[in-house]
C-alpha atoms as a PDB file:
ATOM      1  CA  UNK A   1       0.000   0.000   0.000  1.00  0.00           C
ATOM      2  CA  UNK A   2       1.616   3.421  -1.025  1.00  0.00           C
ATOM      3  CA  UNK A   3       2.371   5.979   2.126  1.00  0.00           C
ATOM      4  CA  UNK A   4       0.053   8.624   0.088  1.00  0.00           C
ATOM      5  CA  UNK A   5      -3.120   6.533   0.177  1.00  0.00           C
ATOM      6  CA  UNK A   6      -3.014   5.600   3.877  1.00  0.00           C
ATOM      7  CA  UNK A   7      -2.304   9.187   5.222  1.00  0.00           C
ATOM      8  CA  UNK A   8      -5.321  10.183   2.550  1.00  0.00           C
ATOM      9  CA  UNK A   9      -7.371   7.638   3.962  1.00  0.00           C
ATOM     10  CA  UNK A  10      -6.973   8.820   7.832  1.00  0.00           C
ATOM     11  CA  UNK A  11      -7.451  12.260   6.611  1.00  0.00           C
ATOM     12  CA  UNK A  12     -10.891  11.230   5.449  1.00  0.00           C
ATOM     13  CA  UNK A  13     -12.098   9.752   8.524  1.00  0.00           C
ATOM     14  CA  UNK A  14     -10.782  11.919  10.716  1.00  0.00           C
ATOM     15  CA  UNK A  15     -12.563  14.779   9.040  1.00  0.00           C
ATOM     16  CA  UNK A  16     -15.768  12.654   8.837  1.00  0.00           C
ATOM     17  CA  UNK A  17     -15.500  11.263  12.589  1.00  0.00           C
ATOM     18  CA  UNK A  18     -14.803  15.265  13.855  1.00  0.00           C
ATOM     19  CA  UNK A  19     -18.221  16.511  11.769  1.00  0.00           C
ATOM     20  CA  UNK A  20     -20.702  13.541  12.416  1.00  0.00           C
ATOM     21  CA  UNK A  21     -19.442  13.617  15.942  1.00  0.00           C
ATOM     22  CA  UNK A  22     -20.209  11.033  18.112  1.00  0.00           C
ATOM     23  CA  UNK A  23     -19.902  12.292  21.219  1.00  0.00           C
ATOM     24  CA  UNK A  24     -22.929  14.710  20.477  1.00  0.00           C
ATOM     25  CA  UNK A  25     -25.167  12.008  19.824  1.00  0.00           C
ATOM     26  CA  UNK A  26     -24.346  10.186  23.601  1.00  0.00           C
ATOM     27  CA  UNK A  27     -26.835  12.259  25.667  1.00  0.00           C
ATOM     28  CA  UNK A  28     -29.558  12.473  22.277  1.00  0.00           C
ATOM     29  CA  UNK A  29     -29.541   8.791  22.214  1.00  0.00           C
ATOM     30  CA  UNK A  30     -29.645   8.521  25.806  1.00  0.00           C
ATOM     31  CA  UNK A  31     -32.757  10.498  26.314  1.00  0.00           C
ATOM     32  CA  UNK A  32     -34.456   9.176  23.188  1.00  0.00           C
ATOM     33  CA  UNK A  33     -33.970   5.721  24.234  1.00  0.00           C
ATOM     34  CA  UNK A  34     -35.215   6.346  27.811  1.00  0.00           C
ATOM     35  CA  UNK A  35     -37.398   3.416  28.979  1.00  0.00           C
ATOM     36  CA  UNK A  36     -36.729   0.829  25.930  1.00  0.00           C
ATOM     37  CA  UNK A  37     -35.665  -2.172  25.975  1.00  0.00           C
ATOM     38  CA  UNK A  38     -31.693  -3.227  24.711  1.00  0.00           C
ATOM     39  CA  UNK A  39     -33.139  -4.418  21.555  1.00  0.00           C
ATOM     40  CA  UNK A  40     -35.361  -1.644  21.015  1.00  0.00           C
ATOM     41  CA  UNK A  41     -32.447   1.136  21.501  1.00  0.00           C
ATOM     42  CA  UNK A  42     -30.487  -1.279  18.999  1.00  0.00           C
ATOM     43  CA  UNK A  43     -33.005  -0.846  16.712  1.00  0.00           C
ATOM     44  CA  UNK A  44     -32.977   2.891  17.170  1.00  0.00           C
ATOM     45  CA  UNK A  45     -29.185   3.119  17.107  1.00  0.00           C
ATOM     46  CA  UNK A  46     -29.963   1.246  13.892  1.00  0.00           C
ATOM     47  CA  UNK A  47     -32.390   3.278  12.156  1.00  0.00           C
ATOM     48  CA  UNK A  48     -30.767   6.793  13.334  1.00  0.00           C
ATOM     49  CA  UNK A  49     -27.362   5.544  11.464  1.00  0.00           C
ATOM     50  CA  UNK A  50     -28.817   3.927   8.446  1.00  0.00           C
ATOM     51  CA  UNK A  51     -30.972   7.420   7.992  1.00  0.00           C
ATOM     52  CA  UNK A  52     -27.967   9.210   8.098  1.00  0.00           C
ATOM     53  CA  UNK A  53     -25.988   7.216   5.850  1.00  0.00           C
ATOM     54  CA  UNK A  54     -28.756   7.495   3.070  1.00  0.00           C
ATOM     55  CA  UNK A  55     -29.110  11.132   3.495  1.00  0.00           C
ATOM     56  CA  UNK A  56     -25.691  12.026   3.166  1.00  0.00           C
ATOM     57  CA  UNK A  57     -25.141   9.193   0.342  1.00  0.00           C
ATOM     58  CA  UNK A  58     -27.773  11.563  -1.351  1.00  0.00           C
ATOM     59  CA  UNK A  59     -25.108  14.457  -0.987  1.00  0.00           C
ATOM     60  CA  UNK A  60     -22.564  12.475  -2.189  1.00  0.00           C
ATOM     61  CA  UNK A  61     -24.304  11.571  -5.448  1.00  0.00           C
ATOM     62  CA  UNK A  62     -26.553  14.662  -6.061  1.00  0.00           C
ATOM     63  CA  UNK A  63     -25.541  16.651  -3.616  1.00  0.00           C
ATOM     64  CA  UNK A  64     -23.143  19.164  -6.195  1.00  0.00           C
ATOM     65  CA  UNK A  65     -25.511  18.647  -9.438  1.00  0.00           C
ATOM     66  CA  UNK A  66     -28.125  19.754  -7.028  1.00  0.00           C
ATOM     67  CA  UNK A  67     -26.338  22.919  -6.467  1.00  0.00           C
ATOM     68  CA  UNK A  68     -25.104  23.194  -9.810  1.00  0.00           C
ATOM     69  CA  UNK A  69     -28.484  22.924 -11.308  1.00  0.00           C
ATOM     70  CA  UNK A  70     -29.947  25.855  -8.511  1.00  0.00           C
ATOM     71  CA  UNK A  71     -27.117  27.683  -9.505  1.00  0.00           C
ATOM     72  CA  UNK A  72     -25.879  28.010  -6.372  1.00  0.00           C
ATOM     73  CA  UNK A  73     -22.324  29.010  -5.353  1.00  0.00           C
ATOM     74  CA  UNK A  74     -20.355  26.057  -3.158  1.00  0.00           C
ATOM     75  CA  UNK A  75     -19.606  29.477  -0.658  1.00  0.00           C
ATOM     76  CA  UNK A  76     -23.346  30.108  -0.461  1.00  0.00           C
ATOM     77  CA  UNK A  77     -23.907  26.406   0.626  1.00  0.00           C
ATOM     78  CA  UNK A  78     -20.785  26.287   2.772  1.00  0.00           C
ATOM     79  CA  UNK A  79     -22.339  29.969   4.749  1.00  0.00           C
ATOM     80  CA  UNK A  80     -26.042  28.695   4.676  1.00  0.00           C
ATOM     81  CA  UNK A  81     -24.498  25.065   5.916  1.00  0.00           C
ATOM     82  CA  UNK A  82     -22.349  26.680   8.722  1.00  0.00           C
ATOM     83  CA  UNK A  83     -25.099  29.025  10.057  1.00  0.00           C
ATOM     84  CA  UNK A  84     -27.286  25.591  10.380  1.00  0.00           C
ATOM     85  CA  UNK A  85     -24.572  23.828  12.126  1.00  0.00           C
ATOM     86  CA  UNK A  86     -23.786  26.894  14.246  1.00  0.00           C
ATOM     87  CA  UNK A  87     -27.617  26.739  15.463  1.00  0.00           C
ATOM     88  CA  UNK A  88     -27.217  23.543  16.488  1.00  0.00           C
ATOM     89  CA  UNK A  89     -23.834  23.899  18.147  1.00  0.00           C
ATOM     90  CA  UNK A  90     -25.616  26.425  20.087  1.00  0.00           C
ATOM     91  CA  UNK A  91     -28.865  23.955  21.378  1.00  0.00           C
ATOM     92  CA  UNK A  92     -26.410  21.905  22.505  1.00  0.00           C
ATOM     93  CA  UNK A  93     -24.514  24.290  24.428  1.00  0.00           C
ATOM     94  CA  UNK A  94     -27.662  25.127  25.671  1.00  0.00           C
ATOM     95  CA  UNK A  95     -29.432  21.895  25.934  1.00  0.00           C
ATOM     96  CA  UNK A  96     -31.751  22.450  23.893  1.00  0.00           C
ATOM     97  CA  UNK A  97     -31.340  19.776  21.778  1.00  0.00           C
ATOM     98  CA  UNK A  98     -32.266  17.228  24.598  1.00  0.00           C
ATOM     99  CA  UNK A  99     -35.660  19.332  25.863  1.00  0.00           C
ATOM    100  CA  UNK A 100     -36.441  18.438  22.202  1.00  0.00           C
ATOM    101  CA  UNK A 101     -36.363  14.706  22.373  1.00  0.00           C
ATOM    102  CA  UNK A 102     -37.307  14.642  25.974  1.00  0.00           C
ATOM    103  CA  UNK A 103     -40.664  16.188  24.011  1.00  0.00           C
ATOM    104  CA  UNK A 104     -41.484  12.663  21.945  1.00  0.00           C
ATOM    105  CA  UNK A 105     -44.440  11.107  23.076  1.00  0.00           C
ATOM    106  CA  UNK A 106     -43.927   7.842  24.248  1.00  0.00           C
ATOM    107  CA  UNK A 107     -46.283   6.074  21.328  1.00  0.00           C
ATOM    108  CA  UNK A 108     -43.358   7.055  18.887  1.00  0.00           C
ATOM    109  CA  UNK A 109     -42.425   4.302  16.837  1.00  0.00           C
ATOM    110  CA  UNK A 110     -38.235   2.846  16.888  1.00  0.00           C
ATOM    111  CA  UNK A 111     -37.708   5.074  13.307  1.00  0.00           C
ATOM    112  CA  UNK A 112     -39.684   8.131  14.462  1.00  0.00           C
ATOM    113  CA  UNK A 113     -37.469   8.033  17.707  1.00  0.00           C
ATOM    114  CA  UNK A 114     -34.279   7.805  15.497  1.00  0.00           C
ATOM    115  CA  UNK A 115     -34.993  10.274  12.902  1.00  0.00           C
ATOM    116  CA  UNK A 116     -35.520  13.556  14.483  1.00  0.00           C
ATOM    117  CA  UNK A 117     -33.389  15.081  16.144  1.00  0.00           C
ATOM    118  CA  UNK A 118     -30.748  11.967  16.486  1.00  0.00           C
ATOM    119  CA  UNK A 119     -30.085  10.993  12.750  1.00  0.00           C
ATOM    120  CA  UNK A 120     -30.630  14.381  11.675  1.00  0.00           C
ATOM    121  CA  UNK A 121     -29.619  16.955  12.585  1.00  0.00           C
ATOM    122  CA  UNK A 122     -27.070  15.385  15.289  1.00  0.00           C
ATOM    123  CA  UNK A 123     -25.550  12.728  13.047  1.00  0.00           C
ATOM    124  CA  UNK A 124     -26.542  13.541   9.896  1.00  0.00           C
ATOM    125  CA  UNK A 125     -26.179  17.571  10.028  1.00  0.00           C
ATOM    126  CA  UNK A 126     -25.505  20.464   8.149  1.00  0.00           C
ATOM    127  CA  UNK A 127     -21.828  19.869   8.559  1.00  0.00           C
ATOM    128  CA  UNK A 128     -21.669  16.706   7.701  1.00  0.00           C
ATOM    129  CA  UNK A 129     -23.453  16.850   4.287  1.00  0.00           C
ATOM    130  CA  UNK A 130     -21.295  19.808   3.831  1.00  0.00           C
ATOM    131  CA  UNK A 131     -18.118  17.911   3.823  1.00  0.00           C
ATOM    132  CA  UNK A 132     -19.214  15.043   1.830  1.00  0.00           C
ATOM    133  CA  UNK A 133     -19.868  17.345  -0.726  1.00  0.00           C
ATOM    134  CA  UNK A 134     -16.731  19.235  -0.440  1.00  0.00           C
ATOM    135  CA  UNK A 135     -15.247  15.372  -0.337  1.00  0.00           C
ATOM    136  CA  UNK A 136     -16.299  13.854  -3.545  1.00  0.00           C
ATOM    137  CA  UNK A 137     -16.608  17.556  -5.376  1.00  0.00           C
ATOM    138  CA  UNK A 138     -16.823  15.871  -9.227  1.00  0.00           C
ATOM    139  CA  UNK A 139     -14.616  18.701 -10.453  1.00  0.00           C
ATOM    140  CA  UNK A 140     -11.534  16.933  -8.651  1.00  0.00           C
ATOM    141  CA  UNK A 141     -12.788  13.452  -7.617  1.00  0.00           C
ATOM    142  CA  UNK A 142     -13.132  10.785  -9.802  1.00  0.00           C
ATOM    143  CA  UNK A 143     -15.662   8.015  -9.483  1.00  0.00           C
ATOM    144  CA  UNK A 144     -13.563   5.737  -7.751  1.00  0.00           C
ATOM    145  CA  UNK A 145     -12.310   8.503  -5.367  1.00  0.00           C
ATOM    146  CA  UNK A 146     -15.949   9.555  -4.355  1.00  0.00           C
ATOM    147  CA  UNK A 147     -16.581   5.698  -3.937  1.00  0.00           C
ATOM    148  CA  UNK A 148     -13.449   5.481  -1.584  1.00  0.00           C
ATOM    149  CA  UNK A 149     -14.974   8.171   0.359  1.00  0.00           C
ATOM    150  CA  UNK A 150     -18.491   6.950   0.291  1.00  0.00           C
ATOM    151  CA  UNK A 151     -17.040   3.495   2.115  1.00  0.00           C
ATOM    152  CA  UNK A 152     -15.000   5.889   4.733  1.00  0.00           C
ATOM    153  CA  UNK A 153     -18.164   7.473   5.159  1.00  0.00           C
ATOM    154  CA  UNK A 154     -19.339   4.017   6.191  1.00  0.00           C
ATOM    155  CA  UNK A 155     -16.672   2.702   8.468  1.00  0.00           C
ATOM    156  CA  UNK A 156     -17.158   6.467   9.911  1.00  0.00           C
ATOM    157  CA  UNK A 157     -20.852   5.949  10.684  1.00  0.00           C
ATOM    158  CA  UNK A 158     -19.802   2.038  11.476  1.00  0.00           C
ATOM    159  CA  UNK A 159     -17.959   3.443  14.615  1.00  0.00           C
ATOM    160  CA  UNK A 160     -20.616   6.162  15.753  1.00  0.00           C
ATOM    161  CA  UNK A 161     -22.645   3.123  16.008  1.00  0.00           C
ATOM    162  CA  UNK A 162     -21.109   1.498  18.221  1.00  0.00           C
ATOM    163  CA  UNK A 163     -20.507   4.672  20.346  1.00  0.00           C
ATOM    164  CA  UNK A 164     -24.223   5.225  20.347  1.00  0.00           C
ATOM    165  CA  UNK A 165     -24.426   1.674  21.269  1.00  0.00           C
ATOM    166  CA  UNK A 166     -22.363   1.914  24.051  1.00  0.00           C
ATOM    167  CA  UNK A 167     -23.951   5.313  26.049  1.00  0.00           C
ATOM    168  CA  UNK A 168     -24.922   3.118  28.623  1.00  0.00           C
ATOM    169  CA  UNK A 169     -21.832   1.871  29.596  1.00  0.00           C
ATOM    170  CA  UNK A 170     -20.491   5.472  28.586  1.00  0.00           C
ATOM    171  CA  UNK A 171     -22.930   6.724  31.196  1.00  0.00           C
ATOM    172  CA  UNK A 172     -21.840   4.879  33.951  1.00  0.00           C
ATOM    173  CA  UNK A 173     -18.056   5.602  33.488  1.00  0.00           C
ATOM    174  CA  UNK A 174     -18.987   9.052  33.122  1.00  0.00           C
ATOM    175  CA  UNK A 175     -21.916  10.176  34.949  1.00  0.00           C
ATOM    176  CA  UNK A 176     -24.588  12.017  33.592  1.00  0.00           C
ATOM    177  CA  UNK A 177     -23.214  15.356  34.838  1.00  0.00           C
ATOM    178  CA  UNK A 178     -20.135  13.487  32.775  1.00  0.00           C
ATOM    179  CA  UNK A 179     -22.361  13.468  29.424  1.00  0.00           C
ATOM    180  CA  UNK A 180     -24.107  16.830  30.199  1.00  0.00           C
ATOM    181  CA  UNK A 181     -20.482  18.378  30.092  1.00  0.00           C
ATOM    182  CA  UNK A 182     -19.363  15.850  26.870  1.00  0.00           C
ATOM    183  CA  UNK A 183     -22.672  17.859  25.448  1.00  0.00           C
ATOM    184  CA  UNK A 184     -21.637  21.399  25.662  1.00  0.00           C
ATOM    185  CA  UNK A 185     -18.282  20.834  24.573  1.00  0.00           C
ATOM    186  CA  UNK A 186     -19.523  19.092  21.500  1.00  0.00           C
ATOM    187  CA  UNK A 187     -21.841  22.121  21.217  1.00  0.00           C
ATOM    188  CA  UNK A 188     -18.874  24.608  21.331  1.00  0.00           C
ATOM    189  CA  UNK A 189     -16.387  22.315  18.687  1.00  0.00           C
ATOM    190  CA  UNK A 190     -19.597  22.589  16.380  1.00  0.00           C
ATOM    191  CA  UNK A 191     -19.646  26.253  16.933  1.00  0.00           C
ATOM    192  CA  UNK A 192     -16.100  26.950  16.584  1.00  0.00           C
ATOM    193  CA  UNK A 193     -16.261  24.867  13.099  1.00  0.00           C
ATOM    194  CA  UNK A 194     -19.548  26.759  12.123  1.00  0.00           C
ATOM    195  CA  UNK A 195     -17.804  30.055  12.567  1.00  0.00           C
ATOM    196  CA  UNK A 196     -14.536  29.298  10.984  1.00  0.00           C
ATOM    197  CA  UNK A 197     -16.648  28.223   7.940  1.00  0.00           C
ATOM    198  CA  UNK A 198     -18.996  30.968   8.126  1.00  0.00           C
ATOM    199  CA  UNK A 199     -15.538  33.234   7.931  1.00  0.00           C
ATOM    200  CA  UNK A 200     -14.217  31.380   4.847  1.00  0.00           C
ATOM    201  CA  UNK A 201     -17.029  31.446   2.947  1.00  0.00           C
ATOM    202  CA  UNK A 202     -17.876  35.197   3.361  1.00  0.00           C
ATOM    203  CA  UNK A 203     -14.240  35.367   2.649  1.00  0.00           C
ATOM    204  CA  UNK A 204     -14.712  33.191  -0.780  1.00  0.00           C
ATOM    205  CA  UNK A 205     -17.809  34.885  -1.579  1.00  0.00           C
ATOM    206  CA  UNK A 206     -16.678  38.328  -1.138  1.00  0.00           C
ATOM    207  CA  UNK A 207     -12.979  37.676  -2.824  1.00  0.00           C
ATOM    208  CA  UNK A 208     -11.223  38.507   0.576  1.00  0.00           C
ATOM    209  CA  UNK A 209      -7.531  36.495   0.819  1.00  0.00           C
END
């Protein structure tokens, strides 16, 4: 195996692992799994991840003809992307995010439970279709290059899994004050990436160096 492709392949899932963050989804998963049974929060862990992989498997295929076709500038999706991901960063902070899920009624079905808020927007958010688009950008990427990342994006999503899987256990080493404070610092990366991107895409839409 050549030097080049291995640091390019850590590269990859580094980035991937920092935006889909697992460590956000811990205390989302936690409260929308409250009162189910092991299988049941495996089948939520299981729906959340396979949601997320589809949606952002979307990005990776349409995801830049989309834009193309709209006519819309990669900064202007990068800015609109970052403000999203900055509004979340902020619920978190806040915990916001888990008054939301603490909100499902109890009749919700496994998927319903996995969708909203834990596939997307916590897993599956503005940041991380964002950089699967910047990933596999067909301008630079060839088809087997976007299909390298696409299967990074799974091992990626293979190992939130079994993070999500593991909040339990997580919980008990931790402590819940442990996850509360896991929470707000995964709000404040999210905002700290949000902003940096919101600066370099002003700065690429407004020609700044």
């Amino acid at each position: 195996m050549e030097p080049g492709f291995q640091t390019h392949f850590v590269y990859e899932l580094v980035t991937l692992l920092a935006v889909l963050d697992p460590t956000a989804a811990i205390p989302v998963f936690l409260t929308a799994t409250a009162g189910l049974s092991g299988r049941q929060s495996l089948q939520v862990a299981a729906y959340a991840i396979g949601t997320a992989f589809l949606v952002l498997f979307f990005f990776i295929c349409v995801g830049q003809l989309l834009l193309e076709a709209l006519k819309i500038p990669m900064a202007s999706f990068q800015l609109a992307g970052s403000i999203v991901l900055l509004l979340f960063g902020l619920k978190l902070v806040l915990a916001q995010v888990a008054a939301e899920v603490a909100a499902i009624p109890s009749t919700a079905t496994m998927a319903q439970r996995a969708v909203y808020p834990l596939a997307i927007p916590t897993i599956a958010g503005a940041g991380s279709m964002l950089t699967v688009v910047l990933l596999t950008d067909n301008n630079t990427r060839s088809i087997a290059e976007q299909a390298l990342t696409t299967s990074r994006l799974a091992i990626s999503l293979a190992i939130v899994f079994c993070v999500i899987v593991l909040s339990n256990q997580i919980l008990r080493l931790v402590g819940r004050a442990g996850i509360e404070v896991m929470s707000r610092v995964s709000g404040l990366v999210l905002a700290s990436i949000a902003v940096n991107g919101i600066i370099i895409a002003t700065k690429l839409s407004f020609g700044i160096a």
